[in-house]
C-alpha atoms as a PDB file:
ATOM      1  CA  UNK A   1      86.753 102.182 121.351  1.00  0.00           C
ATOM      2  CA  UNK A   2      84.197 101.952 124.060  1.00  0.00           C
ATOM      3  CA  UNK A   3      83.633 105.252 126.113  1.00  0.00           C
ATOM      4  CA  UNK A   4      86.080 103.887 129.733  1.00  0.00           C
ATOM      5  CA  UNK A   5      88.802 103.183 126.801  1.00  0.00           C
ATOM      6  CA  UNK A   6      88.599 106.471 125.630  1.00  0.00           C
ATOM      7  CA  UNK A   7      88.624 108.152 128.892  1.00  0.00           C
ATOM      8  CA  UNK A   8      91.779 105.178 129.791  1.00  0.00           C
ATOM      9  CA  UNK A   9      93.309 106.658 126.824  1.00  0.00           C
ATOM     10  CA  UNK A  10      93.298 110.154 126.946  1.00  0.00           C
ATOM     11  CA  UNK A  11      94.207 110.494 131.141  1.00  0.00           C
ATOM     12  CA  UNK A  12      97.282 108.157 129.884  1.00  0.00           C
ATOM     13  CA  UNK A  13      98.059 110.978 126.986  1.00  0.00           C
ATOM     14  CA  UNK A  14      97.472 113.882 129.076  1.00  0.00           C
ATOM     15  CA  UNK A  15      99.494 112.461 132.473  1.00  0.00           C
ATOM     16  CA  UNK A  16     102.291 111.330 129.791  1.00  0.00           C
ATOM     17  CA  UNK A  17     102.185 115.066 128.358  1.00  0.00           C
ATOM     18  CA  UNK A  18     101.773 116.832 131.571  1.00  0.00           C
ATOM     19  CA  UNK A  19     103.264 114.739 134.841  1.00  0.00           C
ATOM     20  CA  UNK A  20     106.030 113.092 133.210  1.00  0.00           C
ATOM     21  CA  UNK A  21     107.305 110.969 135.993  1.00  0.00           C
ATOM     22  CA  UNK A  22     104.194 109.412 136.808  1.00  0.00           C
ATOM     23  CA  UNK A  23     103.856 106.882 134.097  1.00  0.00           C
ATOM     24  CA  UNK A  24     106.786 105.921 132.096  1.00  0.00           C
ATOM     25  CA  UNK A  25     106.862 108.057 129.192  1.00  0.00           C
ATOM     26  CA  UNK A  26     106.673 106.855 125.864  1.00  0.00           C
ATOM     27  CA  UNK A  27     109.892 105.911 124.467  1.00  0.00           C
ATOM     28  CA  UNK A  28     111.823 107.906 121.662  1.00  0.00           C
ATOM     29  CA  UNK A  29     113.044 104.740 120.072  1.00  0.00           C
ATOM     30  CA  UNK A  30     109.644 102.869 119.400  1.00  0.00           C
ATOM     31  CA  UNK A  31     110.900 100.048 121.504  1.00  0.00           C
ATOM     32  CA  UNK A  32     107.237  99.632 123.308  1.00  0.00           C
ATOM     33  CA  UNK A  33     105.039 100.533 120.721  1.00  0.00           C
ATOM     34  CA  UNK A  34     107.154  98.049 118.333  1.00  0.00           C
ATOM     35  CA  UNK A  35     107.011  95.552 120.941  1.00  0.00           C
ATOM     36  CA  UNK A  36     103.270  95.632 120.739  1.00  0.00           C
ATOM     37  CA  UNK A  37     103.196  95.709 117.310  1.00  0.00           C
ATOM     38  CA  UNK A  38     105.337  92.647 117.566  1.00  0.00           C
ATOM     39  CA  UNK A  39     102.938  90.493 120.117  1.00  0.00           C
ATOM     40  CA  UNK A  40     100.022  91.449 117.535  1.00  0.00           C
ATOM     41  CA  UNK A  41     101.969  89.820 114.640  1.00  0.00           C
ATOM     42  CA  UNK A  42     102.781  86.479 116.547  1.00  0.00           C
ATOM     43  CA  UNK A  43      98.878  86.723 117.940  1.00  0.00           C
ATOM     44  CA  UNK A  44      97.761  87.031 114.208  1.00  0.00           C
ATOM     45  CA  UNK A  45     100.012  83.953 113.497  1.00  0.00           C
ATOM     46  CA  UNK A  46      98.346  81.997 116.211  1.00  0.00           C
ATOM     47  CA  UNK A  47     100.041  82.535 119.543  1.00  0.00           C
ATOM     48  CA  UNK A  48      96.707  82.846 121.524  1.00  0.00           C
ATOM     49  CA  UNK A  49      98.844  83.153 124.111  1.00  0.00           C
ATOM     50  CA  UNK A  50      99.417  86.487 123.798  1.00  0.00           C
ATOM     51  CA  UNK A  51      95.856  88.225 123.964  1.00  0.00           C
ATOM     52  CA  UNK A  52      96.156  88.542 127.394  1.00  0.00           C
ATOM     53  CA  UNK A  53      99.386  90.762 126.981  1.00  0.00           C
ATOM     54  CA  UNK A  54      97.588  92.573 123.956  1.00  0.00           C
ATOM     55  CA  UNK A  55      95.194  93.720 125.877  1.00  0.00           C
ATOM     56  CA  UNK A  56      96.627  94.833 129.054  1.00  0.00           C
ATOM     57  CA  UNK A  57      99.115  96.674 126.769  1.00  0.00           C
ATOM     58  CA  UNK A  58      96.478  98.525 124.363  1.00  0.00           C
ATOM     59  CA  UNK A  59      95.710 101.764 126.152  1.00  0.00           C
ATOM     60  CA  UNK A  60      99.347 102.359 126.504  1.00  0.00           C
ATOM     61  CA  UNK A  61     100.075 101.685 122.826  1.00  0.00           C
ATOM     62  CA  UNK A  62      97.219 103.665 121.839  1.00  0.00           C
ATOM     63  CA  UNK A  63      98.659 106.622 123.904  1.00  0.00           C
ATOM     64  CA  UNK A  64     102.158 106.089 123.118  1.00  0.00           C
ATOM     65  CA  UNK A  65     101.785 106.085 119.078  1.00  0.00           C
ATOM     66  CA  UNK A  66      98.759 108.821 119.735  1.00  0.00           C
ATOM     67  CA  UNK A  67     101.775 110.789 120.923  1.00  0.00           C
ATOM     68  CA  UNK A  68     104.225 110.009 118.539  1.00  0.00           C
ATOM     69  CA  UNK A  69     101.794 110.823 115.555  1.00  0.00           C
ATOM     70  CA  UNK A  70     100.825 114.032 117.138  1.00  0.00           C
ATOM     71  CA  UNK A  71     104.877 114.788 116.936  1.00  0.00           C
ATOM     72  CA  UNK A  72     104.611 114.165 113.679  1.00  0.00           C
ATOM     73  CA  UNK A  73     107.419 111.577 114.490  1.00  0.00           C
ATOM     74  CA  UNK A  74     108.082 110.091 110.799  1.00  0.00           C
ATOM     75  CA  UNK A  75     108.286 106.679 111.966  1.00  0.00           C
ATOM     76  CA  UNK A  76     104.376 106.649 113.613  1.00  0.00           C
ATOM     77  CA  UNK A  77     102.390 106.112 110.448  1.00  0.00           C
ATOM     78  CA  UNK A  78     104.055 103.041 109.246  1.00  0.00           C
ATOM     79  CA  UNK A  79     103.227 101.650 112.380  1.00  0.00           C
ATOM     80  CA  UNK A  80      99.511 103.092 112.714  1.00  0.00           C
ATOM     81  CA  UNK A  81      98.902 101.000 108.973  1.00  0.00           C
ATOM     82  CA  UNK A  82     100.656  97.884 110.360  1.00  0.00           C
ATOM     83  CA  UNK A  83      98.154  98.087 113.176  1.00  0.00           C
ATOM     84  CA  UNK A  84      95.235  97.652 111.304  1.00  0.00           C
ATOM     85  CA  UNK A  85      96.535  95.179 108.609  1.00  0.00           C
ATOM     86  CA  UNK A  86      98.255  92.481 110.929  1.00  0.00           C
ATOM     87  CA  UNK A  87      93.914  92.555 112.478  1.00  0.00           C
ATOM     88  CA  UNK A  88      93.269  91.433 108.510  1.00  0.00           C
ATOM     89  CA  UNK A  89      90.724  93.632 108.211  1.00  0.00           C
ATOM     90  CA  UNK A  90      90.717  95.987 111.244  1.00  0.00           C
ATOM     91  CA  UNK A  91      89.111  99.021 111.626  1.00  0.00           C
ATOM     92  CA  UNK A  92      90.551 101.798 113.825  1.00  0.00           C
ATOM     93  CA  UNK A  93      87.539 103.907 114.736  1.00  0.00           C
ATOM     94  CA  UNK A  94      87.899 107.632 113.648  1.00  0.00           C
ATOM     95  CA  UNK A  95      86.810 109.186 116.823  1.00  0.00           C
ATOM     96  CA  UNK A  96      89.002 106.995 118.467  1.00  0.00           C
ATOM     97  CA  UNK A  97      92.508 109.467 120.072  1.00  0.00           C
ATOM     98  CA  UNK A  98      94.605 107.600 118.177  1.00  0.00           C
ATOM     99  CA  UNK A  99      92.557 107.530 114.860  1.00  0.00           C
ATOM    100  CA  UNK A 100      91.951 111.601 115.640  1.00  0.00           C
ATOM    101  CA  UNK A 101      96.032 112.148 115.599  1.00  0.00           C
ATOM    102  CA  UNK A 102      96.298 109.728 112.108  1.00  0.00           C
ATOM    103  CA  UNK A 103      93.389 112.181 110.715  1.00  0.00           C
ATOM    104  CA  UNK A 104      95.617 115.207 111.595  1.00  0.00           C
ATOM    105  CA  UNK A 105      99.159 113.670 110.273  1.00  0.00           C
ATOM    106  CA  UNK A 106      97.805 112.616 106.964  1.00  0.00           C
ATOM    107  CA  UNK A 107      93.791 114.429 106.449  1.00  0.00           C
ATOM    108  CA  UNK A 108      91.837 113.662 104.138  1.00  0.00           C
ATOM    109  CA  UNK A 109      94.170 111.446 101.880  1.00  0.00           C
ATOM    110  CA  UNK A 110      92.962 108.045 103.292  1.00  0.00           C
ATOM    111  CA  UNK A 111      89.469 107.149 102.639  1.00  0.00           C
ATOM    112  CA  UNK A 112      87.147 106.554 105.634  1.00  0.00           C
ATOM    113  CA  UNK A 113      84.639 103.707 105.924  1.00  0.00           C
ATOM    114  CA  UNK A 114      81.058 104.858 107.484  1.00  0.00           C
ATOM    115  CA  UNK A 115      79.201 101.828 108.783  1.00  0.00           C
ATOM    116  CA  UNK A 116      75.500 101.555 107.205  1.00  0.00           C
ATOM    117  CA  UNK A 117      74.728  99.592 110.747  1.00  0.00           C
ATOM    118  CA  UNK A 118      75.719 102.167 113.778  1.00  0.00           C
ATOM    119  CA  UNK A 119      77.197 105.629 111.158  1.00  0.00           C
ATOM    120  CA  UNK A 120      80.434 105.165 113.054  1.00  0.00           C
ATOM    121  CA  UNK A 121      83.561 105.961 111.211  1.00  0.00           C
ATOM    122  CA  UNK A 122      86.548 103.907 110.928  1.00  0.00           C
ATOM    123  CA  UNK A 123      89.631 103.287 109.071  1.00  0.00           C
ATOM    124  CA  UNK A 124      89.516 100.130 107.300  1.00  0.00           C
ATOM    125  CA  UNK A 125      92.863  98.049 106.931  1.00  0.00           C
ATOM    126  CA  UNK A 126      92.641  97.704 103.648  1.00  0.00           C
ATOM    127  CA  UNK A 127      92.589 101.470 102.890  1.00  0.00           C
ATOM    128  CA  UNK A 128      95.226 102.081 104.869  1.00  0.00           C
ATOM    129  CA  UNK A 129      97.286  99.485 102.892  1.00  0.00           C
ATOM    130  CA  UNK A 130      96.632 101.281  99.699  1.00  0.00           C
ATOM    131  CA  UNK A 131      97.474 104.453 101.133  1.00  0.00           C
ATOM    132  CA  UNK A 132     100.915 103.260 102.967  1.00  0.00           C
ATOM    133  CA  UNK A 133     102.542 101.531  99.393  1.00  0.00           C
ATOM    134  CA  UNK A 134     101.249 104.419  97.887  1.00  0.00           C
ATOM    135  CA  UNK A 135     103.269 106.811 100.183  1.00  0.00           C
ATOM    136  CA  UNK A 136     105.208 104.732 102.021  1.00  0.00           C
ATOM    137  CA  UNK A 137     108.393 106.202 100.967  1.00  0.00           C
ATOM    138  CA  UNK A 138     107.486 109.541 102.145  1.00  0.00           C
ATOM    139  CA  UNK A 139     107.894 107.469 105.964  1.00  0.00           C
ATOM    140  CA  UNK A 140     110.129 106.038 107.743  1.00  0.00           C
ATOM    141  CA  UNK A 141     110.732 102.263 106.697  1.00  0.00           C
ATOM    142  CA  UNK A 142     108.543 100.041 109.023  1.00  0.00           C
ATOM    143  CA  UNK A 143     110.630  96.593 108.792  1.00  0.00           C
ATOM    144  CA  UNK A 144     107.493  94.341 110.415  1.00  0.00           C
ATOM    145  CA  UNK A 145     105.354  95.894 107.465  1.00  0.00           C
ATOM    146  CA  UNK A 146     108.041  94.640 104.865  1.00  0.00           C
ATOM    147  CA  UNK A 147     108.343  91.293 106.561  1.00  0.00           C
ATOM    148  CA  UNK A 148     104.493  90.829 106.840  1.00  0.00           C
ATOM    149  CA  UNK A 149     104.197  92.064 103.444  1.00  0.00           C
ATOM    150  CA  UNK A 150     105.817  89.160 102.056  1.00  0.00           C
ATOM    151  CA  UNK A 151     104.385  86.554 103.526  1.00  0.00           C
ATOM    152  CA  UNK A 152     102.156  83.906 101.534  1.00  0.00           C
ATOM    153  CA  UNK A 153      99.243  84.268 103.768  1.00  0.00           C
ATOM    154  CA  UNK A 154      99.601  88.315 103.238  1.00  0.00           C
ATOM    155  CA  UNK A 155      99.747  87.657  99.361  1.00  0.00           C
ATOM    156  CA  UNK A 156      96.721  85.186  99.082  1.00  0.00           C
ATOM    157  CA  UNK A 157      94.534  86.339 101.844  1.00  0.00           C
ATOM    158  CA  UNK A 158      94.537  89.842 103.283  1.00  0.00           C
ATOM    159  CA  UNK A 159      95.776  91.544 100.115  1.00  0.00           C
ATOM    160  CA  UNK A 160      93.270  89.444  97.653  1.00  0.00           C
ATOM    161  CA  UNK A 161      90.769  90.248 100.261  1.00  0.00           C
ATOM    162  CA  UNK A 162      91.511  94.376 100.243  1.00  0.00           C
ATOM    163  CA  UNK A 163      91.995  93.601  96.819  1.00  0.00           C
ATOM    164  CA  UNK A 164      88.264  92.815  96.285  1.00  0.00           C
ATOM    165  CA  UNK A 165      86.871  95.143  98.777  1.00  0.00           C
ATOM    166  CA  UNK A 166      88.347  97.920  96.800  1.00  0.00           C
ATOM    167  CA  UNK A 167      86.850  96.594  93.774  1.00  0.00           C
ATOM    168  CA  UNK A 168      83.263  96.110  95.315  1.00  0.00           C
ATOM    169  CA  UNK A 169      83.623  99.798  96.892  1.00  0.00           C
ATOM    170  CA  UNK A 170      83.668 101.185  93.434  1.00  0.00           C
END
């Protein structure tokens, strides 16, 4: 996340934590942050389309499921995996608000990937898949996640691909 993101990011967390009625806060039922999740999906499916809308919207999912993982709202890490897997290999960068609440819902129990180029850390998509059908019934039920993960392109691309990576990282 690049330095004005971060700084985009946390005024949105701390005005959504401490004004209230100056931003619209983030809803209990998921419906924005699963709307965005949504708009990713159909992006990674090839509605170009929607990377306008993707972007525009990113600081206030970032905020939004910052807050709900920081709530420890059951339903957040599902969500936070699905993130980085419908990217196909997506990183969400440790340091990153929203990668600093995953680190404090779940600690140490998903592996994190430290560039050789720049030492940044990041959680790689592939990781984070191993870790959610590992402990994905300790959740909530993320129904995008299920869908996704039966799809033929999931089966013989992104999962063959973490698949391998995991092999080459041992």
């Amino acid at each position: 996340m690049k330095p004005l993101q971060a700084i985009r990011t946390l005024f949105l967390v701390l005005v959504s934590l401490q004004l209230g009625g100056c931003i619209k806060k983030p809803s209990g039922d998921f419906t924005f942050i699963d709307r965005y999740l949504s708009n990713w999906d159909s992006f990674a499916q090839g509605k170009n389309n929607l990377l306008p809308t993707i972007k525009k919207n990113e600081a206030r999912f970032d905020a939004e499921l910052t807050i709900a993982l920081r709530k420890s709202d059951n339903r957040a890490p599902g969500r936070f995996v699905f993130y980085a897997v419908v990217q196909v290999g997506g990183f969400i960068p440790l340091d990153s608000e929203l990668g600093q609440a995953f680190h404090q819902r779940v600690g140490d129990a998903v592996p994190i990937f430290t560039s050789d180029k720049d030492g940044k850390q990041r959680y790689f998509a592939g990781d984070l898949y191993f870790w959610w059908e590992e402990h994905k019934s300790e959740f909530a039920p993320y129904p995008l996640y299920d869908e996704w993960r039966q799809r033929d392109f999931t089966k013989s691309v992104a999962i063959k691909m973490y698949e391998g990576a995991r092999k080459n990282s041992k």
